[in-house]
N, C-alpha and C. Protein backbone atom coordinates (compact mmCIF):
# COMPACT_ATOMS: atom_id res chain seq x y z
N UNK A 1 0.85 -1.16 0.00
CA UNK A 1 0.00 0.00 0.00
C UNK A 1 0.90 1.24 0.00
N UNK A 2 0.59 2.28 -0.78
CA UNK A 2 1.29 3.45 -1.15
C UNK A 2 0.74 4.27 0.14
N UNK A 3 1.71 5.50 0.45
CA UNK A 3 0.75 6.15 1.46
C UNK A 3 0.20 6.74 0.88
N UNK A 4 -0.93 7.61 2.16
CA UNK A 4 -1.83 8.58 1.48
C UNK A 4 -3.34 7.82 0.88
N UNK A 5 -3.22 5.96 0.83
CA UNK A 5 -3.92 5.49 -0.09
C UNK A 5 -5.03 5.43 1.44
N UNK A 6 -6.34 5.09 1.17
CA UNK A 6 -7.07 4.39 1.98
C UNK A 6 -6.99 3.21 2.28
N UNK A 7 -7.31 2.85 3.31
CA UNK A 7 -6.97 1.06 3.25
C UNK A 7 -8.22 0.66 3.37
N UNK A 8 -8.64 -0.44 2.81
CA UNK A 8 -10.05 -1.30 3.08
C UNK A 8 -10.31 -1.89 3.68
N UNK A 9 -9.61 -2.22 4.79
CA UNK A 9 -10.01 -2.79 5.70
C UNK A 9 -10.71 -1.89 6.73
N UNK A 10 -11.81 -2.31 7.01
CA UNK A 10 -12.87 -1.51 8.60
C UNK A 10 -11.45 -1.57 9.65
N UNK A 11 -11.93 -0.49 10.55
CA UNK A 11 -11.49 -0.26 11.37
C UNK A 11 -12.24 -1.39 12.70
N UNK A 12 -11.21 -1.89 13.25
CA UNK A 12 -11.67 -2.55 14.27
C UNK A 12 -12.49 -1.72 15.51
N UNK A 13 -12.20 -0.31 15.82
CA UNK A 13 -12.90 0.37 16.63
C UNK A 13 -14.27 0.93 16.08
N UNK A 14 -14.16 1.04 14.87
CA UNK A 14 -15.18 2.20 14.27
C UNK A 14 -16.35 0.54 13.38
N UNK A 15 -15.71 -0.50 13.65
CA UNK A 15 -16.87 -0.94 13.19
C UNK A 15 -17.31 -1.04 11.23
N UNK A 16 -17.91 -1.64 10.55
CA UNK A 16 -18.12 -1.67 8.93
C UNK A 16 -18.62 0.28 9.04
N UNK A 17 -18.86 0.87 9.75
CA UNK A 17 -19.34 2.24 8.80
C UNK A 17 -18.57 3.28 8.79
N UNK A 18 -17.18 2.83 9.41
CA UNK A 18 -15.81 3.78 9.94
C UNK A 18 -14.77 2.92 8.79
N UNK A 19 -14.20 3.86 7.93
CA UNK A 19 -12.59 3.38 7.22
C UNK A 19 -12.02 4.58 8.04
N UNK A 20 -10.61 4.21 8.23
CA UNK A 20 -9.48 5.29 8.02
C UNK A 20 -8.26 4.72 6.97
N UNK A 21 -7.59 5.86 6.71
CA UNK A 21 -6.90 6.06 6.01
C UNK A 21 -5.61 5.83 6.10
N UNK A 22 -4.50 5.90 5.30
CA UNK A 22 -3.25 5.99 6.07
C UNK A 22 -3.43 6.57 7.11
N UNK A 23 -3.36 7.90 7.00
CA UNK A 23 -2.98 8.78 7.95
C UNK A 23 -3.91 8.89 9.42
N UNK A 24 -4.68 8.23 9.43
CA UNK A 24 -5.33 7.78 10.67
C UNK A 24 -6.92 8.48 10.69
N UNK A 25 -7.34 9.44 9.87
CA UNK A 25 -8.10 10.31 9.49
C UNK A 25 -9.72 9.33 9.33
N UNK A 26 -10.45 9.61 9.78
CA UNK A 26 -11.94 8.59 9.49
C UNK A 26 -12.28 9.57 8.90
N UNK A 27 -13.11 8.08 7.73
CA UNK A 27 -13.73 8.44 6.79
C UNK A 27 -15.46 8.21 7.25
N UNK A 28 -16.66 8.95 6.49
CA UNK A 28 -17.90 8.14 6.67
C UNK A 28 -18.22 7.33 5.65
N UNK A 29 -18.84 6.68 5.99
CA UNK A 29 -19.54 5.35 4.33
C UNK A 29 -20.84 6.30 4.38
N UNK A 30 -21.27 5.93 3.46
CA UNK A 30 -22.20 6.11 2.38
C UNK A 30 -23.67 5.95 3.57
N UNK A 31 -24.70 7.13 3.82
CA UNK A 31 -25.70 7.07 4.24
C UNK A 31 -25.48 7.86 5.73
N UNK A 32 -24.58 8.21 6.15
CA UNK A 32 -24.36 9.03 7.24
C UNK A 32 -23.55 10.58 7.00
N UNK A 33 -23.87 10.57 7.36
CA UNK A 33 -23.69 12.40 7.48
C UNK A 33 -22.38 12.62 8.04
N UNK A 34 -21.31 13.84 7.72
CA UNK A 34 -20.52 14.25 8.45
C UNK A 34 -20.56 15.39 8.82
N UNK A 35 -20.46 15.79 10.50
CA UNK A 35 -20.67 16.99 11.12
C UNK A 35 -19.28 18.17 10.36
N UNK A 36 -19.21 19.15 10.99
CA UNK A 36 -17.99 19.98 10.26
C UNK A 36 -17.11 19.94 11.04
N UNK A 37 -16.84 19.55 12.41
CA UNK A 37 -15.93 19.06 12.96
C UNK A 37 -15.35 17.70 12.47
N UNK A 38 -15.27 17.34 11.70
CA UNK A 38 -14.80 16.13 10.94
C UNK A 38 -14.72 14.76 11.68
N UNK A 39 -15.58 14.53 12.82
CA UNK A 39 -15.89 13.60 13.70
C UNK A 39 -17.15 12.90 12.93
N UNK A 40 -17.14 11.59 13.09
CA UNK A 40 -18.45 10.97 11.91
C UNK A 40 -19.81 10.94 12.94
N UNK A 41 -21.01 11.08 12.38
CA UNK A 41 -22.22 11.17 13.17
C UNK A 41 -22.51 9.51 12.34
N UNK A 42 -23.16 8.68 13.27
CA UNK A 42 -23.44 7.82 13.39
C UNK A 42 -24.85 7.31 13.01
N UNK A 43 -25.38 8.50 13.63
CA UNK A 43 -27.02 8.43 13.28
C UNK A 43 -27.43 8.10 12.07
N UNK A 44 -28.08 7.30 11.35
CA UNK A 44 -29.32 7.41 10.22
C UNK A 44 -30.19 8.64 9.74
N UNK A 45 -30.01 9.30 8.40
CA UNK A 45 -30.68 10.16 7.84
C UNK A 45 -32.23 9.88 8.31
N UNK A 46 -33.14 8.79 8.21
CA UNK A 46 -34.48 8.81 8.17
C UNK A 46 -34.66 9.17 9.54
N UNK A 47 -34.21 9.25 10.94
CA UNK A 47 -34.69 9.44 11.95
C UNK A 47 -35.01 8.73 13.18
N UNK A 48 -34.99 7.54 12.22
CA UNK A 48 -35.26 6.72 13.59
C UNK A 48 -34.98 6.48 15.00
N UNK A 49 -33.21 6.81 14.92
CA UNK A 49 -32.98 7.19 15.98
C UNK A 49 -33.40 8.09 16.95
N UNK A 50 -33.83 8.99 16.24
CA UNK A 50 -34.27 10.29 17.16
C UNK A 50 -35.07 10.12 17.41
N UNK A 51 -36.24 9.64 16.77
CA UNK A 51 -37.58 9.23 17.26
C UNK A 51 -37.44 8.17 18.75
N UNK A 52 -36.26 7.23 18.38
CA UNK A 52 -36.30 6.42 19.71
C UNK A 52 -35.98 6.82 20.89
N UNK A 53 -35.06 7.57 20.63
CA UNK A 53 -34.51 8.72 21.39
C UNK A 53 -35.49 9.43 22.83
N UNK A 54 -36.36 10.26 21.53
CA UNK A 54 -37.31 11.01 21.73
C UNK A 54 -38.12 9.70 23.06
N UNK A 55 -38.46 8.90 22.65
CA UNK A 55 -39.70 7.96 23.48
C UNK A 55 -38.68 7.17 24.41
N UNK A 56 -37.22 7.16 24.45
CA UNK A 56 -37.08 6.85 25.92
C UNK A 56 -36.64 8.00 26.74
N UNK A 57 -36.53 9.21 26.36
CA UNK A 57 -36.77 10.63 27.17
C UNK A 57 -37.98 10.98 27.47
N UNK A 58 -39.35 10.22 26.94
CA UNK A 58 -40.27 10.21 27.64
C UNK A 58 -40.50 9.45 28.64
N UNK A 59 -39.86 8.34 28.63
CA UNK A 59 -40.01 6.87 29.79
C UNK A 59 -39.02 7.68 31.17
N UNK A 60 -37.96 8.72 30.65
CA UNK A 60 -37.27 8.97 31.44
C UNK A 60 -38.13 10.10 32.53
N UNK A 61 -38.68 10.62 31.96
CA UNK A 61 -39.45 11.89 32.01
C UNK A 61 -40.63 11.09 33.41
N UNK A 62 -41.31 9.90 32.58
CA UNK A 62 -42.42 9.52 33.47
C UNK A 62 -41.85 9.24 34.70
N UNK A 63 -40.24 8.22 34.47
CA UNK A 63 -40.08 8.04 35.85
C UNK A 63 -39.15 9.44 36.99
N UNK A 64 -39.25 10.20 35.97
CA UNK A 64 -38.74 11.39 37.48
C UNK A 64 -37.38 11.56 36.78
N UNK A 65 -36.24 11.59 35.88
CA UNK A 65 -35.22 11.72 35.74
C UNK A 65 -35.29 12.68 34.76
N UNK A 66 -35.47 13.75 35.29
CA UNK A 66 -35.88 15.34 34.01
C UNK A 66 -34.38 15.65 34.03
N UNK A 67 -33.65 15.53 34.16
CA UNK A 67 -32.14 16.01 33.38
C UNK A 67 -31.56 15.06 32.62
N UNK A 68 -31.72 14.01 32.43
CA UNK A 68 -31.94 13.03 31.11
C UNK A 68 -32.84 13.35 30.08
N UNK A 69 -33.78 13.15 30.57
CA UNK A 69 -34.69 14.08 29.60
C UNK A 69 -34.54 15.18 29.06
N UNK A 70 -34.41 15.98 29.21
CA UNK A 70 -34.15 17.18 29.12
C UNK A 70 -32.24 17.09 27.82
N UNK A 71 -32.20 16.30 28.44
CA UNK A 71 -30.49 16.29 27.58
C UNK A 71 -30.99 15.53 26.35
N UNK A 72 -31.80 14.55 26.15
CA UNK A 72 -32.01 14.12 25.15
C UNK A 72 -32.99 15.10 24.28
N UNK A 73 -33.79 15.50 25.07
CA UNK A 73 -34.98 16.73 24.07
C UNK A 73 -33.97 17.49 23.65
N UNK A 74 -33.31 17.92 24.28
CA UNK A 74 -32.38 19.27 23.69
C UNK A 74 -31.61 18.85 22.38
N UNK A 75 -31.13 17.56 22.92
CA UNK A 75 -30.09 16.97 21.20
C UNK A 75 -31.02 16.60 19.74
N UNK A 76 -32.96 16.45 20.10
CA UNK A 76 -33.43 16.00 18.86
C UNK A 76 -34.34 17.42 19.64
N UNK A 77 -34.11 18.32 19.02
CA UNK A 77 -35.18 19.41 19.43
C UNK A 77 -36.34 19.25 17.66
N UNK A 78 -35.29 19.01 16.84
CA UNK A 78 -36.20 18.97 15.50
C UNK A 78 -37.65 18.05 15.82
N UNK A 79 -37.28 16.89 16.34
CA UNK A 79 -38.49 15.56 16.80
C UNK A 79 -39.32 15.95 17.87
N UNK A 80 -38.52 16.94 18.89
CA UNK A 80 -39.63 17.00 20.00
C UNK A 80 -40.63 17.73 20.13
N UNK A 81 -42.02 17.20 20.78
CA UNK A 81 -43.00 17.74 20.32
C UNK A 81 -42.99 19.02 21.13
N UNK A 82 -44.12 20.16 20.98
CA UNK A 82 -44.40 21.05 22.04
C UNK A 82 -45.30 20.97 23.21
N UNK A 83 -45.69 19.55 22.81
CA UNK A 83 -46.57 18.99 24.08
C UNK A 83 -45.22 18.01 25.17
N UNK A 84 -43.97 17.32 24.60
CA UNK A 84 -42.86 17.27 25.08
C UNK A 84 -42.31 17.96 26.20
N UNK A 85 -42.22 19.41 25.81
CA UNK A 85 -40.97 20.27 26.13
C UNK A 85 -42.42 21.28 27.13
N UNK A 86 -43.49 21.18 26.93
CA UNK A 86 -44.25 21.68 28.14
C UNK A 86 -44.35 20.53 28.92
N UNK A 87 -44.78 19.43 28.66
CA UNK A 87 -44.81 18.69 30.13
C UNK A 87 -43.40 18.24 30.90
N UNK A 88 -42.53 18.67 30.33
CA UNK A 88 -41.04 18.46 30.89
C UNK A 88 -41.13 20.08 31.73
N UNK A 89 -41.22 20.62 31.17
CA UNK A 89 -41.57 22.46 32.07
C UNK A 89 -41.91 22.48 33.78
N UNK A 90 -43.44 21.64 33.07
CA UNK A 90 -44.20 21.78 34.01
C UNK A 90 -43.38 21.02 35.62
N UNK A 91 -43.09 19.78 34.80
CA UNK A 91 -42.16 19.29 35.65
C UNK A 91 -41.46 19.54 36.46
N UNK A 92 -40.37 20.63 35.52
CA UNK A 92 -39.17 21.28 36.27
C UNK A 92 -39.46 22.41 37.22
N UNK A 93 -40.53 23.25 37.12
CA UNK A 93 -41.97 23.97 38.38
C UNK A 93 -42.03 23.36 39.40
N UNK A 94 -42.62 21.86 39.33
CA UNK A 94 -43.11 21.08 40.30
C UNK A 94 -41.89 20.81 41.33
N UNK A 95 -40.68 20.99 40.96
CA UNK A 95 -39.73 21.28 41.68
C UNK A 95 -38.99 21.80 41.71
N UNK A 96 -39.34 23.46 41.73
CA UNK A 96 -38.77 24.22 42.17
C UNK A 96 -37.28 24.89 41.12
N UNK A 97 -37.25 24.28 40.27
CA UNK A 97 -36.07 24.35 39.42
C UNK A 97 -36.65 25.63 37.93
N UNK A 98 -36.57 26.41 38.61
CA UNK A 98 -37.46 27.74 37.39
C UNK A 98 -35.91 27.97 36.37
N UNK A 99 -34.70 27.89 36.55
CA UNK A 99 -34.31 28.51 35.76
C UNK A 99 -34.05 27.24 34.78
N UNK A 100 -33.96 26.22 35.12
CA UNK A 100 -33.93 25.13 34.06
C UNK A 100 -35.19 25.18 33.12
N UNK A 101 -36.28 25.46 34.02
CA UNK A 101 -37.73 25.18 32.72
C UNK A 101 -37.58 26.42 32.03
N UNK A 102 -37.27 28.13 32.30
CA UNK A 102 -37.44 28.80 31.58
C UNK A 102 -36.45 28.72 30.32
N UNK A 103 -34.76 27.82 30.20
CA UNK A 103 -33.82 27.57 29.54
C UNK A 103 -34.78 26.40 28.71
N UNK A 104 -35.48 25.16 29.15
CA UNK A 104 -35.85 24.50 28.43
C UNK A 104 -37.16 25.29 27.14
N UNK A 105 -37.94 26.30 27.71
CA UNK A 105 -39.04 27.11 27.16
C UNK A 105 -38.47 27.52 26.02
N UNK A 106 -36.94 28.08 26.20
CA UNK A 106 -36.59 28.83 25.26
C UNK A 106 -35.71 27.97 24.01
N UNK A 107 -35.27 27.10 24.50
CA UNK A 107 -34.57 25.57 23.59
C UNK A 107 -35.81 24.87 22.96
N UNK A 108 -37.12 24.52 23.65
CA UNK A 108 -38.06 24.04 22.69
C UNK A 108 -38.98 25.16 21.86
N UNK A 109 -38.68 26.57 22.11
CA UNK A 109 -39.81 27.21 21.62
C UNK A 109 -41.20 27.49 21.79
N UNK A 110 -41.14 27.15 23.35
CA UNK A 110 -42.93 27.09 23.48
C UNK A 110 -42.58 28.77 24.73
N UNK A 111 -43.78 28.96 25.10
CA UNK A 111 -43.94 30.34 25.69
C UNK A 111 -44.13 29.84 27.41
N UNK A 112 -43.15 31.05 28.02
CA UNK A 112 -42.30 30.82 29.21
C UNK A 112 -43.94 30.71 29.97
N UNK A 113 -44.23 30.17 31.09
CA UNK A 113 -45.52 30.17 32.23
C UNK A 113 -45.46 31.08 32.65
N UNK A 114 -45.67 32.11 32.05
CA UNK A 114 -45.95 33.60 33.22
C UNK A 114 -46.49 33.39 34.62
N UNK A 115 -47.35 33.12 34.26
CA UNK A 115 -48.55 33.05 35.18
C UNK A 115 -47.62 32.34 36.78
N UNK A 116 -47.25 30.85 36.27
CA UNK A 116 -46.52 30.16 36.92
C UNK A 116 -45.75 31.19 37.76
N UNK A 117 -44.60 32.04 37.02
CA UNK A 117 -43.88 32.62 37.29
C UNK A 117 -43.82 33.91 38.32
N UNK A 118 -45.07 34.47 37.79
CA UNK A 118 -46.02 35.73 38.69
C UNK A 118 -46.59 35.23 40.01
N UNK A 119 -46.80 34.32 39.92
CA UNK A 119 -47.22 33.31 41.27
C UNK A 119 -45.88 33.34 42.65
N UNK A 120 -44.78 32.95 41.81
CA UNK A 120 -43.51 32.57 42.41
C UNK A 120 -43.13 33.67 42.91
N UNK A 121 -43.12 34.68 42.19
CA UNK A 121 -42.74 36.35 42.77
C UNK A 121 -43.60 36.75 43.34
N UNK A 122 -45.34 36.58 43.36
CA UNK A 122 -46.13 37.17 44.56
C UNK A 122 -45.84 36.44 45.63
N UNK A 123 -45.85 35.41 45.86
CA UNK A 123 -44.91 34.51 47.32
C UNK A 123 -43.58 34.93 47.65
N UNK A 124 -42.91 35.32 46.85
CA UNK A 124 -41.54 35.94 48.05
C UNK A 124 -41.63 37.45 47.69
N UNK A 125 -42.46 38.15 47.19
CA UNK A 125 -42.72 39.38 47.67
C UNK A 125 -43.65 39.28 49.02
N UNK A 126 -44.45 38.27 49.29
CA UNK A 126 -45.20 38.34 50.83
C UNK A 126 -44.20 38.26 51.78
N UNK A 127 -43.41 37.74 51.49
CA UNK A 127 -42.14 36.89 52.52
C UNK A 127 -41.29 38.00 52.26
N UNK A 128 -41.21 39.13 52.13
CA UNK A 128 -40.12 40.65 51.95
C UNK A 128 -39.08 39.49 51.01
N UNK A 129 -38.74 38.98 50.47
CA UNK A 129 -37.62 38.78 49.51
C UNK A 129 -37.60 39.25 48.38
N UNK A 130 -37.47 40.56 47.89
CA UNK A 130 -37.47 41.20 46.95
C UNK A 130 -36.73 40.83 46.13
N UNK A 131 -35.84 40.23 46.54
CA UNK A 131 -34.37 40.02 45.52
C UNK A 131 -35.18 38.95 44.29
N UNK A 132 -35.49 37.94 45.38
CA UNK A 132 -36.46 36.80 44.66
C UNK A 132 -37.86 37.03 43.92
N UNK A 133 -38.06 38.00 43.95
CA UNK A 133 -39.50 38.76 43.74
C UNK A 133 -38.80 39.15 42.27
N UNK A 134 -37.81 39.78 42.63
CA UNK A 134 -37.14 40.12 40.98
C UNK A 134 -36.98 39.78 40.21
N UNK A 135 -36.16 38.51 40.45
CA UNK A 135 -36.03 37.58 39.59
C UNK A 135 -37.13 36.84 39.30
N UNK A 136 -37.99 36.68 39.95
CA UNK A 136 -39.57 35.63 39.01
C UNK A 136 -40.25 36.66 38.57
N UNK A 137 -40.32 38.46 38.39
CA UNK A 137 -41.03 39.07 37.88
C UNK A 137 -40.04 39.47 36.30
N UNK A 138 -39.13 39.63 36.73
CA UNK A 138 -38.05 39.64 35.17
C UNK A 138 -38.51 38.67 34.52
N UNK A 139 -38.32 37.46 34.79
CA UNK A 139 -38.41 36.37 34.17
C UNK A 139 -39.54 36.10 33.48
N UNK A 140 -40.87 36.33 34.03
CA UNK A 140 -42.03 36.43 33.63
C UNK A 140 -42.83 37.84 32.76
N UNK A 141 -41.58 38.78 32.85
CA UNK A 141 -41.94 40.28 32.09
C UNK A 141 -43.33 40.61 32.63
N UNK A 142 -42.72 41.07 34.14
CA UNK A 142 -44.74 41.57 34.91
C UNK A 142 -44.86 42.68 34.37
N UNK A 143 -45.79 42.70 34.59
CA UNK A 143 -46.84 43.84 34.27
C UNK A 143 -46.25 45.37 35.36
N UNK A 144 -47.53 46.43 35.23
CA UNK A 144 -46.81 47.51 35.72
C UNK A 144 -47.34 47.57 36.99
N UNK A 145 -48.29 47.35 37.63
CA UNK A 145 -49.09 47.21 38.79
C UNK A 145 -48.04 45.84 39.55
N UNK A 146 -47.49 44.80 38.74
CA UNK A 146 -46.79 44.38 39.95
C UNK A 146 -45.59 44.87 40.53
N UNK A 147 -44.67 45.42 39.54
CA UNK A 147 -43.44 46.47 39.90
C UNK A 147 -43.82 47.25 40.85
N UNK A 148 -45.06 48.16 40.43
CA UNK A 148 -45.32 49.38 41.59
C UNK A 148 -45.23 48.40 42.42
N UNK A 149 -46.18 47.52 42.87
CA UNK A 149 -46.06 46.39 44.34
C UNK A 149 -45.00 46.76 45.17
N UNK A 150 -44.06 45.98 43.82
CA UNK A 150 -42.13 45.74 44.75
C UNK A 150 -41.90 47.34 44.89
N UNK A 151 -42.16 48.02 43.95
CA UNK A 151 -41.22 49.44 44.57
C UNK A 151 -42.45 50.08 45.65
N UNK A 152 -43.35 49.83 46.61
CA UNK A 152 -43.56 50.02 47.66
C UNK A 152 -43.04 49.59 48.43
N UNK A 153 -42.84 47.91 48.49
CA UNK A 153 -42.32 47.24 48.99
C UNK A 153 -41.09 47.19 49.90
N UNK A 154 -40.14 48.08 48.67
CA UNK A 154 -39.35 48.46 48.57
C UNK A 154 -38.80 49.76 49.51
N UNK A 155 -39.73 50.89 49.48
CA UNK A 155 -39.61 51.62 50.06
C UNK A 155 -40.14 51.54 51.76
N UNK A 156 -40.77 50.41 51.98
CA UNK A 156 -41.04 50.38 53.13
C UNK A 156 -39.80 49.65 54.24
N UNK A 157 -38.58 49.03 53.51
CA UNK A 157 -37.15 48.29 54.01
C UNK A 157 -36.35 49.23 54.11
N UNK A 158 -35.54 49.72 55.52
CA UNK A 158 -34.70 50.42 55.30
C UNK A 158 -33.37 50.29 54.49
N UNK A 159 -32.49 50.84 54.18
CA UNK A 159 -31.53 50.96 53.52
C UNK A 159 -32.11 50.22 51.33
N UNK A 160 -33.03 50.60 51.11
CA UNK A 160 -33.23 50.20 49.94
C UNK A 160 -33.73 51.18 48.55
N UNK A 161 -33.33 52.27 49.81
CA UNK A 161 -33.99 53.28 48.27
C UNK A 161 -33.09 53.39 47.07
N UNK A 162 -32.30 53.23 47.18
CA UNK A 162 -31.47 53.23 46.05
C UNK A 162 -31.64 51.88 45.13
N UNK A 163 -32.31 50.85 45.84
CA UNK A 163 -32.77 49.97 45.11
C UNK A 163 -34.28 50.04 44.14
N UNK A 164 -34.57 50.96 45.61
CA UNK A 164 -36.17 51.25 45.00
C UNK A 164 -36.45 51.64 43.62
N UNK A 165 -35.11 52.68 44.02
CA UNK A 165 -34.90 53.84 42.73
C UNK A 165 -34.88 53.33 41.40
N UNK A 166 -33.86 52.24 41.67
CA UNK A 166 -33.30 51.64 40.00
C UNK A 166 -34.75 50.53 39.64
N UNK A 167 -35.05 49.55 40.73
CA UNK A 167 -36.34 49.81 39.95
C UNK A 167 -37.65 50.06 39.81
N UNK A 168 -37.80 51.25 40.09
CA UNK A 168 -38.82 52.54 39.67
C UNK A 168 -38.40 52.79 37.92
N UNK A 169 -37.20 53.47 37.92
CA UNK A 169 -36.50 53.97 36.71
C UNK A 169 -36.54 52.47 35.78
N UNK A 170 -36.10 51.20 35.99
CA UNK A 170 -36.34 50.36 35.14
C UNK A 170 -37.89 49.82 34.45
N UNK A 171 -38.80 49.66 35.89
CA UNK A 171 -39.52 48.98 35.53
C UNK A 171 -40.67 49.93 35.14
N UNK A 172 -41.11 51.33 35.55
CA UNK A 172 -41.93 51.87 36.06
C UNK A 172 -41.94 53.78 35.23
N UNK A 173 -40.81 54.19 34.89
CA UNK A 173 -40.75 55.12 34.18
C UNK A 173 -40.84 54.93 32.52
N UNK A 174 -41.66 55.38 31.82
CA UNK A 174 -41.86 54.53 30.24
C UNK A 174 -40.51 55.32 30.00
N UNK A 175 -39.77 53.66 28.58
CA UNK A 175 -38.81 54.28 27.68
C UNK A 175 -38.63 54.74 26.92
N UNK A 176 -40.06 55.32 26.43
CA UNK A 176 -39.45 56.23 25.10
C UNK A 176 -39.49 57.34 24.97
N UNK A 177 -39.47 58.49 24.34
CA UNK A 177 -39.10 60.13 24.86
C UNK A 177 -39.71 60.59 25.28
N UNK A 178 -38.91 61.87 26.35
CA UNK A 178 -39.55 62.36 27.55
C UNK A 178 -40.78 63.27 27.07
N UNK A 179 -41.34 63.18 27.56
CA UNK A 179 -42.76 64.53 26.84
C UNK A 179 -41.84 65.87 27.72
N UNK A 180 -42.25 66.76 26.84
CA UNK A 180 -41.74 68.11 27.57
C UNK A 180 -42.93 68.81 28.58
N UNK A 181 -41.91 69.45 29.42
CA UNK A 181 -42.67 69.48 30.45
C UNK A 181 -42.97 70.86 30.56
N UNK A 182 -43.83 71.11 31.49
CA UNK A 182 -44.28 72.54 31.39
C UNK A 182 -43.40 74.04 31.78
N UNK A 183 -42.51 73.95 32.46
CA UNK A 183 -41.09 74.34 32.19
C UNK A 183 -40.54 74.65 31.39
N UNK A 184 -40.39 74.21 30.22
CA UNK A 184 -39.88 74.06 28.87
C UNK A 184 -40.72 74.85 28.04
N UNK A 185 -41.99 74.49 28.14
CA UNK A 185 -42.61 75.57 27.34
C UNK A 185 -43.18 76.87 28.06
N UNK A 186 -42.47 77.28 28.79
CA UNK A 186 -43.16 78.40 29.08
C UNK A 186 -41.17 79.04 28.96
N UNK A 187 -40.44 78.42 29.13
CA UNK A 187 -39.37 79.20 28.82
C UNK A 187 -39.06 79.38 27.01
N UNK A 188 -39.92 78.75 26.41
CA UNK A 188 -39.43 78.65 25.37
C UNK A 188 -40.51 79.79 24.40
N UNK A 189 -41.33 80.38 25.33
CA UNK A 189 -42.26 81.32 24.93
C UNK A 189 -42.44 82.57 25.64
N UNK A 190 -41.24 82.96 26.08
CA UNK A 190 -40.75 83.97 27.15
C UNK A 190 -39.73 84.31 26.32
């Protein structure tokens, strides 16, 4: 054998769908795909895999192992359904794990549980945890009546006005240009 040539013989590691080459380099056979990292994907074009995939990340799902799940939905996101990737959500709620379901919401494409979420921040706004109030009202993009809430809230804790402040000014002052104020036009007609 010349170098440089391929050799025909399978690779004992890689199995009949792996050749390498002289130079140690794998090749793919015919019916599999190569990623652009030049590592061979294994999988079958028609899917099947993923589909199987898909239905033992549901078996995983039924019995309680949502970060298996969850790792497999994420790798066939093309196959998984949106009835999938919400009852895996709902899941990750049921215990307490919000920033994983809102990462999964946004990997399957379905729309974050506000509601869920607005819930989570009116409970540790009862409990003065504002900090936590913040983060489940960000997350959920509240409304303007619940901000005012926290920035009462807010102002009723000592040492927090400066928190109050920033968000008043974030959540609570609109962003787009200032209307002029009556000041302005009366100097500007003087």
């Amino acid at each position: 054998m010349r170098p440089f040539e391929s050799s025909l013989a399978h690779s004992r590691i890689g199995g009949p769908w792996i050749r390498r080459n002289f130079a140690g380099t794998t090749l793919a056979m015919k019916g599999f795909s190569m990623p652009s990292d030049k590592t061979p994907d294994l999988r079958p074009e028609n899917g099947r895999r993923a589909h199987g995939e898909i239905l033992v990340a549901r078996r995983y799902m039924s019995h309680g192992f949502l970060d298996a799940a969850m790792r497999i939905f994420a790798r066939n996101t093309g196959q998984t359904t949106a009835d999938d990737w919400t009852q895996l959500v709902d899941r990750l709620l049921e215990r307490g794990r919000v920033d994983e379901a809102v990462h999964a919401c946004q990997t399957g494409g379905i729309p974050v549980p506000r509601q869920q979420l607005i819930t989570l921040g009116d409970r540790q706004l009862r409990r003065k945890d504002v900090d936590g109030a913040i983060h489940y009202y960000e997350l959920a993009n509240a409304d303007h009546d619940r901000w005012a809430g926290l920035v009462d809230v807010l102002t009723r804790l000592p040492g927090r006005e400066l928190h109050a402040m920033e968000m008043a000014q974030r959540h609570l002052v609109p962003s787009g240009p200032a209307e002029p104020t009556l000041t302005l036009a009366l100097a500007a007609s003087a």
